[in-house]
C-alpha atoms as a PDB file:
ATOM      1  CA  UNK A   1     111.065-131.838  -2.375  1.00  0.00           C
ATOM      2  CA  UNK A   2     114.503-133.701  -1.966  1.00  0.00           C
ATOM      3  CA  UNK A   3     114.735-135.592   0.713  1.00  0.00           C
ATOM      4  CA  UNK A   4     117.807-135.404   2.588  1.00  0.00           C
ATOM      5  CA  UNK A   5     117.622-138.335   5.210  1.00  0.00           C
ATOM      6  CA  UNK A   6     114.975-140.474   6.725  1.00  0.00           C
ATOM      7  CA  UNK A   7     115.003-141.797  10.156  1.00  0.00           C
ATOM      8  CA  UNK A   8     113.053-143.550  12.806  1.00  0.00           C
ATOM      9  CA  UNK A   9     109.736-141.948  11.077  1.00  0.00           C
ATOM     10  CA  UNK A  10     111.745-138.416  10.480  1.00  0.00           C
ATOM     11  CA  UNK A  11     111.798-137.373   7.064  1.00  0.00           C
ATOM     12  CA  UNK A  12     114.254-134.280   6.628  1.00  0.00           C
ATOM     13  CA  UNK A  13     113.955-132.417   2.992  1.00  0.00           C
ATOM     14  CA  UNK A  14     115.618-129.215   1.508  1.00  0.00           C
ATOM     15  CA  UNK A  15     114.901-127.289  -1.607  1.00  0.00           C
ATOM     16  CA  UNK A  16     117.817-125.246  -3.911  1.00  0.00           C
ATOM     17  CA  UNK A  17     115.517-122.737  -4.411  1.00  0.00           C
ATOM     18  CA  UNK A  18     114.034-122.092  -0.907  1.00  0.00           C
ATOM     19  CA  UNK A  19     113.465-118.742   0.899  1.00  0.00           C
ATOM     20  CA  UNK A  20     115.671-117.101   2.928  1.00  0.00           C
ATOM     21  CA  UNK A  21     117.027-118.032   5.715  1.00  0.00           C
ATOM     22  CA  UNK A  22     118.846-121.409   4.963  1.00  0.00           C
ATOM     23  CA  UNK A  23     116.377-124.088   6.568  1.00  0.00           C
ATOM     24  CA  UNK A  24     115.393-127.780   5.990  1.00  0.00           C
ATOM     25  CA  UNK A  25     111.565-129.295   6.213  1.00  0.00           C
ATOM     26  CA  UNK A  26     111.037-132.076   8.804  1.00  0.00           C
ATOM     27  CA  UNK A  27     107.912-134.134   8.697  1.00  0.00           C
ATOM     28  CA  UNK A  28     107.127-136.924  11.533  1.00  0.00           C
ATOM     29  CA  UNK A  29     103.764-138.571  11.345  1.00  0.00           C
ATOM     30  CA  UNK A  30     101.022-135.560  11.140  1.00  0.00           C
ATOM     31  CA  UNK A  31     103.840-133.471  12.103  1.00  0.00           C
ATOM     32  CA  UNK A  32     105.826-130.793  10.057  1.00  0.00           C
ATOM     33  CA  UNK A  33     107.905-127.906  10.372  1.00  0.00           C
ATOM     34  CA  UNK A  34     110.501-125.486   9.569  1.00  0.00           C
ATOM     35  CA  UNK A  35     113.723-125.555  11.000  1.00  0.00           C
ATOM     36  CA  UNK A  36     116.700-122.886  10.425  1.00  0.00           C
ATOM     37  CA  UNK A  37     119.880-124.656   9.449  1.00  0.00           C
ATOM     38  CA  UNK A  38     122.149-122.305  11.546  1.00  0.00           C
ATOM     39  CA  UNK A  39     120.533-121.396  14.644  1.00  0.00           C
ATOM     40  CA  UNK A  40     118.163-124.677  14.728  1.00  0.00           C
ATOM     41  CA  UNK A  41     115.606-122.142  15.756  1.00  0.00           C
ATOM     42  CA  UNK A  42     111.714-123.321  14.575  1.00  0.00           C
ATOM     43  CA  UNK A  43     110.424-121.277  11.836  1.00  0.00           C
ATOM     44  CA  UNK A  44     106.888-122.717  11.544  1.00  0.00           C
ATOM     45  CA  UNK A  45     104.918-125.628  12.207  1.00  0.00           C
ATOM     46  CA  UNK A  46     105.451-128.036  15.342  1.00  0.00           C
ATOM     47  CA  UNK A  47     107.551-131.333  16.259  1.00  0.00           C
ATOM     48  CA  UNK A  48     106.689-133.508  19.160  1.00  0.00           C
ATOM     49  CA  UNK A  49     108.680-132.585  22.021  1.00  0.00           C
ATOM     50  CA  UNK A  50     111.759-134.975  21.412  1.00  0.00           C
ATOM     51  CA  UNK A  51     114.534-133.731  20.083  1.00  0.00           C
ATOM     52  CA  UNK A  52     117.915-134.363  21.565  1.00  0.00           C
ATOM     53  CA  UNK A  53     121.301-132.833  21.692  1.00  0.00           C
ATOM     54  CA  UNK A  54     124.497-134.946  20.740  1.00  0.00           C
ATOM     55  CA  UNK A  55     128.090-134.149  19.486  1.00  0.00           C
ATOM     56  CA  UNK A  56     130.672-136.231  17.370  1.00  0.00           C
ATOM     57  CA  UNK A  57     133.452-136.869  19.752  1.00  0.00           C
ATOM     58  CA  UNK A  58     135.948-137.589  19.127  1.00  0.00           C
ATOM     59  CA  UNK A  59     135.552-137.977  15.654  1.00  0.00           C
ATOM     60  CA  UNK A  60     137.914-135.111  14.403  1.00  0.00           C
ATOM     61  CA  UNK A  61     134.757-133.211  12.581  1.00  0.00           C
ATOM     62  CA  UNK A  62     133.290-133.088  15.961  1.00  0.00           C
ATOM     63  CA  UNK A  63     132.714-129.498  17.478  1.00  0.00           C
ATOM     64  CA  UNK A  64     134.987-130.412  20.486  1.00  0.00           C
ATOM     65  CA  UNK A  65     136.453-128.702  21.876  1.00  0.00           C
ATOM     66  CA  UNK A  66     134.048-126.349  21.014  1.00  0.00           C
ATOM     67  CA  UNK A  67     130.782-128.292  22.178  1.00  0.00           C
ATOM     68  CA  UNK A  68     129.882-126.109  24.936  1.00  0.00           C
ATOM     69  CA  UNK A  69     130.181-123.202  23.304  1.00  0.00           C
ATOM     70  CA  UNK A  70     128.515-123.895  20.062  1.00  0.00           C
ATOM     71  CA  UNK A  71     125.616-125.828  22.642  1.00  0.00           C
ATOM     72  CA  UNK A  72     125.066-121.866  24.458  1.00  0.00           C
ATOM     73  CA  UNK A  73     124.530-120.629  20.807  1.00  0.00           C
ATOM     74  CA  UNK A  74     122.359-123.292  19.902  1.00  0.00           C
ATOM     75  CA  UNK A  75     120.084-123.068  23.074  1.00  0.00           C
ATOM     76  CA  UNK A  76     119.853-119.064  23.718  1.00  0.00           C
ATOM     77  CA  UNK A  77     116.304-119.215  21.921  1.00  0.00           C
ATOM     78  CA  UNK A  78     114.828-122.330  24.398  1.00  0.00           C
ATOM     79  CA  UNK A  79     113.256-122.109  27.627  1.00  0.00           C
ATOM     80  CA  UNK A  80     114.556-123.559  30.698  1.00  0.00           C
ATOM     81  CA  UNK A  81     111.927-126.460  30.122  1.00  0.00           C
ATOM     82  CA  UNK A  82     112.563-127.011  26.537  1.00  0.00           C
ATOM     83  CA  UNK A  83     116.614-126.611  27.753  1.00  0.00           C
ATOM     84  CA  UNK A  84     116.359-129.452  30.211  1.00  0.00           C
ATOM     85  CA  UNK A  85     114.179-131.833  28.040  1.00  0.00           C
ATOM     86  CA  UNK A  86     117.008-131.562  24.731  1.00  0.00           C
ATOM     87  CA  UNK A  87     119.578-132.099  27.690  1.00  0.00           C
ATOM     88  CA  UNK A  88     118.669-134.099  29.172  1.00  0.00           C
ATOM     89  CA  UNK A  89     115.154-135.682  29.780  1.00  0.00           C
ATOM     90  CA  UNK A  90     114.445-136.877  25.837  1.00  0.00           C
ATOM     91  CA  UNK A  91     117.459-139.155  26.284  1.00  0.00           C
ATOM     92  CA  UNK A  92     117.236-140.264  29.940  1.00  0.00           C
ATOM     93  CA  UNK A  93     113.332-141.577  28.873  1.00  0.00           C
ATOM     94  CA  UNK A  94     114.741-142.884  25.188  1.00  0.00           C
ATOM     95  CA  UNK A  95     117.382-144.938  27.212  1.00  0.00           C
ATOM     96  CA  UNK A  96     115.322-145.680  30.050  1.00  0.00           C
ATOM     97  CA  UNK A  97     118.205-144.223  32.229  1.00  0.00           C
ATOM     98  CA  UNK A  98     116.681-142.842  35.451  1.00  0.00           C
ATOM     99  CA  UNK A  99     116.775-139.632  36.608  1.00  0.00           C
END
């Protein structure tokens, strides 16, 4: 399968020819899952509980000054745990900010 980028152990991977809906493949260590490109709601499989949210301001592809918006969309499907930890706890332990 393609790969599409590789990062900090995070391989991300596509196929032309996939199923419906539109999703990529992650794999991370003994991880792997499914993820749908639009809603970046989890199909199958399982990640490690670190994902983070992050827009491109104010580079002029950003979402801005859509962000918020666009973030509502994106979170409707998470719990109120799972909201806070993209939010906000992944990147306060990843910077060692405190909270």
């Amino acid at each position: 399968m393609p790969e599409i980028c590789r990062f900090f152990g995070i391989v991300i991977s596509m196929f032309y020819a996939d199923r419906s809906p539109p999703h990529s493949h992650a794999r991370y260590g003994e991880h792997r899952a499914i993820i749908e490109i639009e809603s970046s709601a989890l199909l199958s499989g399982s990640l490690p509980p670190r994902l983070l949210w992050a827009n491109d301001f104010p580079h002029s592809d950003s979402t801005w000054p859509h962000s918020q918006a666009l973030l509502a969309q994106h979170a409707a499907h998470l719990t109120d745990e799972e909201r806070r930890l993209v939010l906000h706890d992944n990147v306060a332990e990843l910077y060692g900010l405190a909270r």
